[in-house]
C-alpha atoms as a PDB file:
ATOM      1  CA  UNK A   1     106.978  93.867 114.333  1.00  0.00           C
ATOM      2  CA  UNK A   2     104.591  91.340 115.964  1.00  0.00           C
ATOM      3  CA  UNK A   3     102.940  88.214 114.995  1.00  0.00           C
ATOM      4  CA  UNK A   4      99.734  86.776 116.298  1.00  0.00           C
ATOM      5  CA  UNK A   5      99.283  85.615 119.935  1.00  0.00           C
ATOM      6  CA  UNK A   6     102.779  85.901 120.805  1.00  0.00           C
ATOM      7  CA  UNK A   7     103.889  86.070 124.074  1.00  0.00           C
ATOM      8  CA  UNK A   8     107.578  87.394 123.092  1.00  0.00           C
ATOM      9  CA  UNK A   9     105.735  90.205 121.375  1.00  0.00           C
ATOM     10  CA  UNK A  10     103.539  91.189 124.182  1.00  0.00           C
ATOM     11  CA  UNK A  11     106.754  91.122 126.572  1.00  0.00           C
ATOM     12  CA  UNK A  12     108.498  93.423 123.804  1.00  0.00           C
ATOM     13  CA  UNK A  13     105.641  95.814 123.574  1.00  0.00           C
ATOM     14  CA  UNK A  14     105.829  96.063 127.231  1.00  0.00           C
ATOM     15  CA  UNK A  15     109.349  97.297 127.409  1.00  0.00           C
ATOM     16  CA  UNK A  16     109.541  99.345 124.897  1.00  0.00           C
ATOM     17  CA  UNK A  17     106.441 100.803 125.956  1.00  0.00           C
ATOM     18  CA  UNK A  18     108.068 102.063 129.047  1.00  0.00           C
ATOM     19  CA  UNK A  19     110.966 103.062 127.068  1.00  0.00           C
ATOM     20  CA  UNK A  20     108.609 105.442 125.149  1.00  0.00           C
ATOM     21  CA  UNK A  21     106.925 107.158 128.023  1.00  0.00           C
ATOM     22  CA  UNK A  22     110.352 107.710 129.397  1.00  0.00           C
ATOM     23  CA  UNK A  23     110.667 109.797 125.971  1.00  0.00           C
ATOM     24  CA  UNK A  24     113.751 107.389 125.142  1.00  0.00           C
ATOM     25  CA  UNK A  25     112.267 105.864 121.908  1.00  0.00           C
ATOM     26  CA  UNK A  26     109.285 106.541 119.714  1.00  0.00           C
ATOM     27  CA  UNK A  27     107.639 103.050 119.227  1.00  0.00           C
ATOM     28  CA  UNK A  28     105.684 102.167 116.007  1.00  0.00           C
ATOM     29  CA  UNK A  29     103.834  98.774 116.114  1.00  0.00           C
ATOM     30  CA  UNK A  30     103.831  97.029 112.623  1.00  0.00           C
ATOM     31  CA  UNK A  31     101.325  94.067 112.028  1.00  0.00           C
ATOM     32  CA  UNK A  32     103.670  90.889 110.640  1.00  0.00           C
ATOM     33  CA  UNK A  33     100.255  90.670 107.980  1.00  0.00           C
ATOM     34  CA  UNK A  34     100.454  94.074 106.955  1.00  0.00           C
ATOM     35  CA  UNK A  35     101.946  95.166 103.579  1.00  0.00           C
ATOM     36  CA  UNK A  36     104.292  96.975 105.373  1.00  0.00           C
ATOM     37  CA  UNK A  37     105.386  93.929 107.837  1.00  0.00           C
ATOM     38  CA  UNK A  38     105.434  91.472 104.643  1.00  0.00           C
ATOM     39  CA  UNK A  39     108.253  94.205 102.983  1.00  0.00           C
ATOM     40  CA  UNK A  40     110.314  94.157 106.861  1.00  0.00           C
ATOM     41  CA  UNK A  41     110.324  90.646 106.837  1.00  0.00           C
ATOM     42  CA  UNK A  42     111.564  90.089 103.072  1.00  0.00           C
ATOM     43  CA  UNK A  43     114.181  92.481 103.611  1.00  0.00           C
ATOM     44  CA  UNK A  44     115.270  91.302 107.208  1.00  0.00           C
ATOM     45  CA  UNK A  45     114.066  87.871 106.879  1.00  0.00           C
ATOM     46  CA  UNK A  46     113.385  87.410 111.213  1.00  0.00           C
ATOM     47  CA  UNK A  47     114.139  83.994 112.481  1.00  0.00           C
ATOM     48  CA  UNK A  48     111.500  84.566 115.261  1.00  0.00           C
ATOM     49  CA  UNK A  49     109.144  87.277 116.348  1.00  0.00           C
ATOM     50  CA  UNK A  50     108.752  90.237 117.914  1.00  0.00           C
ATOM     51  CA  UNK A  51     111.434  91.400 115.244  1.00  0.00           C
ATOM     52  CA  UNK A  52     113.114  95.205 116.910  1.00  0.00           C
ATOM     53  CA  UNK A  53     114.248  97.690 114.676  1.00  0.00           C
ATOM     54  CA  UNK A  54     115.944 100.946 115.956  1.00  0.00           C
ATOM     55  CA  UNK A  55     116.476 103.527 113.411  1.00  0.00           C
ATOM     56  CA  UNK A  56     115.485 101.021 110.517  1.00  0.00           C
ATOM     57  CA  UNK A  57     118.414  98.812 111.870  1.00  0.00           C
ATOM     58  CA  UNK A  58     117.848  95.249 113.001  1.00  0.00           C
ATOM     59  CA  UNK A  59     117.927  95.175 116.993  1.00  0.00           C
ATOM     60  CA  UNK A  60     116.811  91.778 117.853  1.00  0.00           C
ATOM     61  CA  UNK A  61     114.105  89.085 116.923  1.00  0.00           C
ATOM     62  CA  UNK A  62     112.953  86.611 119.535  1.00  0.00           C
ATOM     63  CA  UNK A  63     113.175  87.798 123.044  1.00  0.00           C
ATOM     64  CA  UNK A  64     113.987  91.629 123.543  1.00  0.00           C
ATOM     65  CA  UNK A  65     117.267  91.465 126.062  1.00  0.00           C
ATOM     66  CA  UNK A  66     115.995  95.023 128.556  1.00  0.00           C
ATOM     67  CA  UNK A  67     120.134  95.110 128.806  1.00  0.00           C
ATOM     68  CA  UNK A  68     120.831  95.428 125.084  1.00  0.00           C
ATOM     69  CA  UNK A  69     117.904  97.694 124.690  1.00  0.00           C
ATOM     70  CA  UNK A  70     118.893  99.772 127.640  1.00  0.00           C
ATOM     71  CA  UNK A  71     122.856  99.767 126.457  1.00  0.00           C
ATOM     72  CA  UNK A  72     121.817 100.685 122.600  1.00  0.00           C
ATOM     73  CA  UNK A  73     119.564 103.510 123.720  1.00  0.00           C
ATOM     74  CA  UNK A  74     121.981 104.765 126.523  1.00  0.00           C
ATOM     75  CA  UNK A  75     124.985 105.101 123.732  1.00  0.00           C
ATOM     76  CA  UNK A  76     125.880 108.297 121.985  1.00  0.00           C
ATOM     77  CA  UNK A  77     125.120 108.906 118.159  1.00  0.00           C
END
């Protein structure tokens, strides 16, 4: 989920971008405005933005760690 002019978000999209193409990840973008992004954020209530979810679990909010990401990804089901 992103918010407006945010530079955390932009570095998020990045990775995860990458991620994608690498076929790792399918990456859906979700507008913090949206009525969709107003339901994520009552139910996970993010302290900071870009808020990460991975299989409608709660990754990370704030800066996207490309370890965590990487390890989470990398680890069996």
């Amino acid at each position: 989920m992103t918010a407006p002019a945010c530079h955390l978000c932009e570095d998020a999209y990045t990775l995860l971008t990458e991620r994608a193409e690498q076929g790792l990840l399918q990456l859906t973008v979700v507008e913090m405005q949206s009525p969709q992004g107003e339901s994520l954020i009552a139910r996970h209530r993010p302290p900071l933005f870009p808020m990460v979810l991975l299989d409608d679990r709660l990754l990370s909010c704030g800066r996207l760690s490309r370890g965590k990401l990487d390890r989470v990804l990398e680890s069996p089901v």
